[in-house]
PDB file of N, CA and C in Angstrom:
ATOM      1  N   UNK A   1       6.908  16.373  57.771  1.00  0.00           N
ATOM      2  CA  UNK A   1       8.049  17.148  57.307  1.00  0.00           C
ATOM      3  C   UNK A   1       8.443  16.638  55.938  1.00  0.00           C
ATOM      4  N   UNK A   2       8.901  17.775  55.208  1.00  0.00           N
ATOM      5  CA  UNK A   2       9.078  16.949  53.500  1.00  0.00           C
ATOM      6  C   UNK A   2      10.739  17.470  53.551  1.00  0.00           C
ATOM      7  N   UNK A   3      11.178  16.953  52.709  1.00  0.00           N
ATOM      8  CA  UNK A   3      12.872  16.720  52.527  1.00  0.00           C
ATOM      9  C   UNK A   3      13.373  16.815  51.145  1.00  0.00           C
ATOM     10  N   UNK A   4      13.879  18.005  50.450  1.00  0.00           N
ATOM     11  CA  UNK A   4      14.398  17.627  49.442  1.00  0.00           C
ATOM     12  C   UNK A   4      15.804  18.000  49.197  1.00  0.00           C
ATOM     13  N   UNK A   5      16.625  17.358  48.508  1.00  0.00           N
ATOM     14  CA  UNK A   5      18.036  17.554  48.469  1.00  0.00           C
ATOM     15  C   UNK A   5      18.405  17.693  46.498  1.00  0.00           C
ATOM     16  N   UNK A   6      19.390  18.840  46.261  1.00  0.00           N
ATOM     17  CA  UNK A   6      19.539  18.911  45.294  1.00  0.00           C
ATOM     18  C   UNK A   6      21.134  19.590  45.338  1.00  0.00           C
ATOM     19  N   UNK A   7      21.757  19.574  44.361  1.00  0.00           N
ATOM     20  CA  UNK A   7      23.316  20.067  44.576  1.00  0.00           C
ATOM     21  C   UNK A   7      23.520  21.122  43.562  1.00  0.00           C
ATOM     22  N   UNK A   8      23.885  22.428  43.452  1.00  0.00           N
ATOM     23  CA  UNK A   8      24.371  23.236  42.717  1.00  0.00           C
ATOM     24  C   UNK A   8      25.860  23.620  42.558  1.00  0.00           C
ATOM     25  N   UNK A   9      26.082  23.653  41.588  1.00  0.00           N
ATOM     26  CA  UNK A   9      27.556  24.049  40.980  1.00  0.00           C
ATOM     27  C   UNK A   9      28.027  25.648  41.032  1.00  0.00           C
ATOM     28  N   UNK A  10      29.214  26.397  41.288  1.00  0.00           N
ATOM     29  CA  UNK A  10      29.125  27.711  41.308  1.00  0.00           C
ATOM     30  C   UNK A  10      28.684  28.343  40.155  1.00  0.00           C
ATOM     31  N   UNK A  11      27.338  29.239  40.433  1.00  0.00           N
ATOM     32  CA  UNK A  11      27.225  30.292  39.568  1.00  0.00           C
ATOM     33  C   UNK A  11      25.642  29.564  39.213  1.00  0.00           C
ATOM     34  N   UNK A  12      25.280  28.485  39.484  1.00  0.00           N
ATOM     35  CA  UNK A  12      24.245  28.110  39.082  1.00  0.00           C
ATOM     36  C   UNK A  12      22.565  28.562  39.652  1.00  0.00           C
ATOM     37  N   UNK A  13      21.818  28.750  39.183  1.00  0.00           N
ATOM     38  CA  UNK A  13      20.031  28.997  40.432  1.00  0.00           C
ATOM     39  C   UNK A  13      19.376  27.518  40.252  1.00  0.00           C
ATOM     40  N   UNK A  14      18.702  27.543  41.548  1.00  0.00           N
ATOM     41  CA  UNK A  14      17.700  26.840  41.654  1.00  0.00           C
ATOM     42  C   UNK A  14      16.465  27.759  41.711  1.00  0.00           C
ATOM     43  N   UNK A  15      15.794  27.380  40.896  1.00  0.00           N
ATOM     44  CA  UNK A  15      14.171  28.044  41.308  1.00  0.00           C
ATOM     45  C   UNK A  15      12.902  26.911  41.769  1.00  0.00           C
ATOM     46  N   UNK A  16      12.255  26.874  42.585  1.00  0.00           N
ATOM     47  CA  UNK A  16      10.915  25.665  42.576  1.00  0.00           C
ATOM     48  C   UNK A  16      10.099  26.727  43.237  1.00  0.00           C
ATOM     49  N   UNK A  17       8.800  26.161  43.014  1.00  0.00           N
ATOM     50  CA  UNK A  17       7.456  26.172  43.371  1.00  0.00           C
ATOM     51  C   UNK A  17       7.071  25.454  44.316  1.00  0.00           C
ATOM     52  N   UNK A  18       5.946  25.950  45.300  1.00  0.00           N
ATOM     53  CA  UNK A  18       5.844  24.118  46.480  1.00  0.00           C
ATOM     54  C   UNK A  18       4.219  25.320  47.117  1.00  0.00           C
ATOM     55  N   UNK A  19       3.630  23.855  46.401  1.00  0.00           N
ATOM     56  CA  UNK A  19       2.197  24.014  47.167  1.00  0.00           C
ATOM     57  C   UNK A  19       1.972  23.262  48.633  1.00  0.00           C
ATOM     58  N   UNK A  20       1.572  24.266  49.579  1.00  0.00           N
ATOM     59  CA  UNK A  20       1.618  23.307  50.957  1.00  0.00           C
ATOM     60  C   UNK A  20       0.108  23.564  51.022  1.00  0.00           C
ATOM     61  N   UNK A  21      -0.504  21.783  51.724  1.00  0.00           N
ATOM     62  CA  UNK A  21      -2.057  21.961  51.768  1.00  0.00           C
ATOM     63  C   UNK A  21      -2.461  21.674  53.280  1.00  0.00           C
ATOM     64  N   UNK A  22      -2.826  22.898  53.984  1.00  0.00           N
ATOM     65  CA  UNK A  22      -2.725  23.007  55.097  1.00  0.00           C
ATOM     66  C   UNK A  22      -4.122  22.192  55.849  1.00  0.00           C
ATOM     67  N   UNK A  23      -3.718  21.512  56.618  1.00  0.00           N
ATOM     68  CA  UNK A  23      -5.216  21.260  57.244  1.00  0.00           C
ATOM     69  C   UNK A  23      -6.237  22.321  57.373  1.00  0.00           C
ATOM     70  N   UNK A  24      -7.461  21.980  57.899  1.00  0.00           N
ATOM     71  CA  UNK A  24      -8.539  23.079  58.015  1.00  0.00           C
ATOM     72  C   UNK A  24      -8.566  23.343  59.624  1.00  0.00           C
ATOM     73  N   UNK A  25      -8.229  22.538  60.498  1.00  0.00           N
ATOM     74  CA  UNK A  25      -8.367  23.004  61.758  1.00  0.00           C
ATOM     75  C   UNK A  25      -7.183  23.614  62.284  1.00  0.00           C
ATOM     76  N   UNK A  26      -6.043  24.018  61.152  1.00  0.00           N
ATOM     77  CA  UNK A  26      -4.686  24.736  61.627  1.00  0.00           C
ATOM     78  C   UNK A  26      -5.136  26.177  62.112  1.00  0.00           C
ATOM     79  N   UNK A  27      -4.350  26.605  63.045  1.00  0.00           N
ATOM     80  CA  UNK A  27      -4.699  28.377  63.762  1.00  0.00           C
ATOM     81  C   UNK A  27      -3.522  29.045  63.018  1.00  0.00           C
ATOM     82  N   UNK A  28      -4.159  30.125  62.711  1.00  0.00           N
ATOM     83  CA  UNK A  28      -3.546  31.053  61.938  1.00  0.00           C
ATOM     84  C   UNK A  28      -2.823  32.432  63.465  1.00  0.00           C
ATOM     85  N   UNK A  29      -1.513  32.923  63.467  1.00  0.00           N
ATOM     86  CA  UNK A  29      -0.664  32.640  62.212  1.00  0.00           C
ATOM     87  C   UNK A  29       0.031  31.419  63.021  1.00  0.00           C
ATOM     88  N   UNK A  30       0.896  30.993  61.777  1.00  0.00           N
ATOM     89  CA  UNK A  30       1.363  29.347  61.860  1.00  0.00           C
ATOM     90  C   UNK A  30       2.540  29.829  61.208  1.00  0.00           C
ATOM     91  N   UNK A  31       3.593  28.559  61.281  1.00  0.00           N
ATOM     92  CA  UNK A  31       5.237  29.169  60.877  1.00  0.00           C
ATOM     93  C   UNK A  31       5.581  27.876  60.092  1.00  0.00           C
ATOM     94  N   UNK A  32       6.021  28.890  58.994  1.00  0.00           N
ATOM     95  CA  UNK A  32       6.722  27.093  57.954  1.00  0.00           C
ATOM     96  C   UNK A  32       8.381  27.597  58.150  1.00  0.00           C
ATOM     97  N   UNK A  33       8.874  26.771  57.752  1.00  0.00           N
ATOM     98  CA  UNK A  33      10.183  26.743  58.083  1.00  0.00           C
ATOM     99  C   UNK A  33      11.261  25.958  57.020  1.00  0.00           C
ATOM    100  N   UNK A  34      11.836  26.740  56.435  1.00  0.00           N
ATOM    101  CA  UNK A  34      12.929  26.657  55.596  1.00  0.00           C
ATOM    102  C   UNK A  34      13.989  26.226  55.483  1.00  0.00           C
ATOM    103  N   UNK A  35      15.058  25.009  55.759  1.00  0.00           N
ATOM    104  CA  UNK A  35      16.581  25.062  56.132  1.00  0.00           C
ATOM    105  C   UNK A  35      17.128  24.590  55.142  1.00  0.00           C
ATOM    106  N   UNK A  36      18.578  25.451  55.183  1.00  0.00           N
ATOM    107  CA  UNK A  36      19.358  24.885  53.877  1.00  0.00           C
ATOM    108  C   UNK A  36      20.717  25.075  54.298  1.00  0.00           C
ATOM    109  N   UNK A  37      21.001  23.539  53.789  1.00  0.00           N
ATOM    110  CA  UNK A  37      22.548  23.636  54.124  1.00  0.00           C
ATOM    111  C   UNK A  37      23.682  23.668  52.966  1.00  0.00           C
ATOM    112  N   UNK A  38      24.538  24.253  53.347  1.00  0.00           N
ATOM    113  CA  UNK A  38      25.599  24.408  52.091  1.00  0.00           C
ATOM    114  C   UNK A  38      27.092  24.804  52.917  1.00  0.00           C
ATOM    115  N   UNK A  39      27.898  24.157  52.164  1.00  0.00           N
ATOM    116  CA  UNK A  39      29.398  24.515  52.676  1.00  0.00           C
ATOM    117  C   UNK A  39      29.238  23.822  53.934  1.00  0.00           C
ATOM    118  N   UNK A  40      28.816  22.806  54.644  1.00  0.00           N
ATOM    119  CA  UNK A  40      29.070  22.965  56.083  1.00  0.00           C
ATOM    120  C   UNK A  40      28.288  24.049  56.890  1.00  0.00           C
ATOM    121  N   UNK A  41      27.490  25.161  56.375  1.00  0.00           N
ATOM    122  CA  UNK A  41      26.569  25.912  57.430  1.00  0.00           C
ATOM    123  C   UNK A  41      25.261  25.450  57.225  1.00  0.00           C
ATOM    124  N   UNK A  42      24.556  25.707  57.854  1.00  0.00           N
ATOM    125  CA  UNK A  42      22.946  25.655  57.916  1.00  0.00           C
ATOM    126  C   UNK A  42      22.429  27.354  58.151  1.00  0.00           C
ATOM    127  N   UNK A  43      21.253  27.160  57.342  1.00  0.00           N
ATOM    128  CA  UNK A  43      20.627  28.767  57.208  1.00  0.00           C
ATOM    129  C   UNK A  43      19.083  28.477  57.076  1.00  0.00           C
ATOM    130  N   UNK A  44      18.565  29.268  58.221  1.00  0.00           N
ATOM    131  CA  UNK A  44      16.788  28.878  58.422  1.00  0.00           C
ATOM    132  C   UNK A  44      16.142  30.159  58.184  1.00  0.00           C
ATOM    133  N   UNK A  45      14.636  30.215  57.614  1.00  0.00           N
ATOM    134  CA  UNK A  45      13.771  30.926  57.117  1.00  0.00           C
ATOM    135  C   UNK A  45      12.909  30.606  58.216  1.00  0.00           C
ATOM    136  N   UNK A  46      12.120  31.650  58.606  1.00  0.00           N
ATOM    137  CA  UNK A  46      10.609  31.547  59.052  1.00  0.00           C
ATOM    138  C   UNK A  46       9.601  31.989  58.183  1.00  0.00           C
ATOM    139  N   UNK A  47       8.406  31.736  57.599  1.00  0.00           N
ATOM    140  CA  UNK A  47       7.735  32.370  56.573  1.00  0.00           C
ATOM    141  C   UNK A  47       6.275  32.462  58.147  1.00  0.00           C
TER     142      UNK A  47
END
């Protein structure tokens, strides 16, 4: 699991890029998973 933390100010974007290098014996389809917290909520992605 990778972890990154960054803080934005109102009105501001974050943009990034993120190469994930998947093993070769992973089964397709497979679920990455997104969470981000702000204000006190948490908000999750499934890709």
């Amino acid at each position: 699991m990778k972890e990154k933390e960054f803080e934005l100010k109102r009105g501001e974007v974050h943009e990034e890029q993120e190469t994930i290098h998947v093993p070769e014996d992973t089964t397709f389809p497979t679920k990455v998973k997104l969470v981000l917290e702000a204000n006190g909520r948490t908000y999750d992605v499934h890709f």
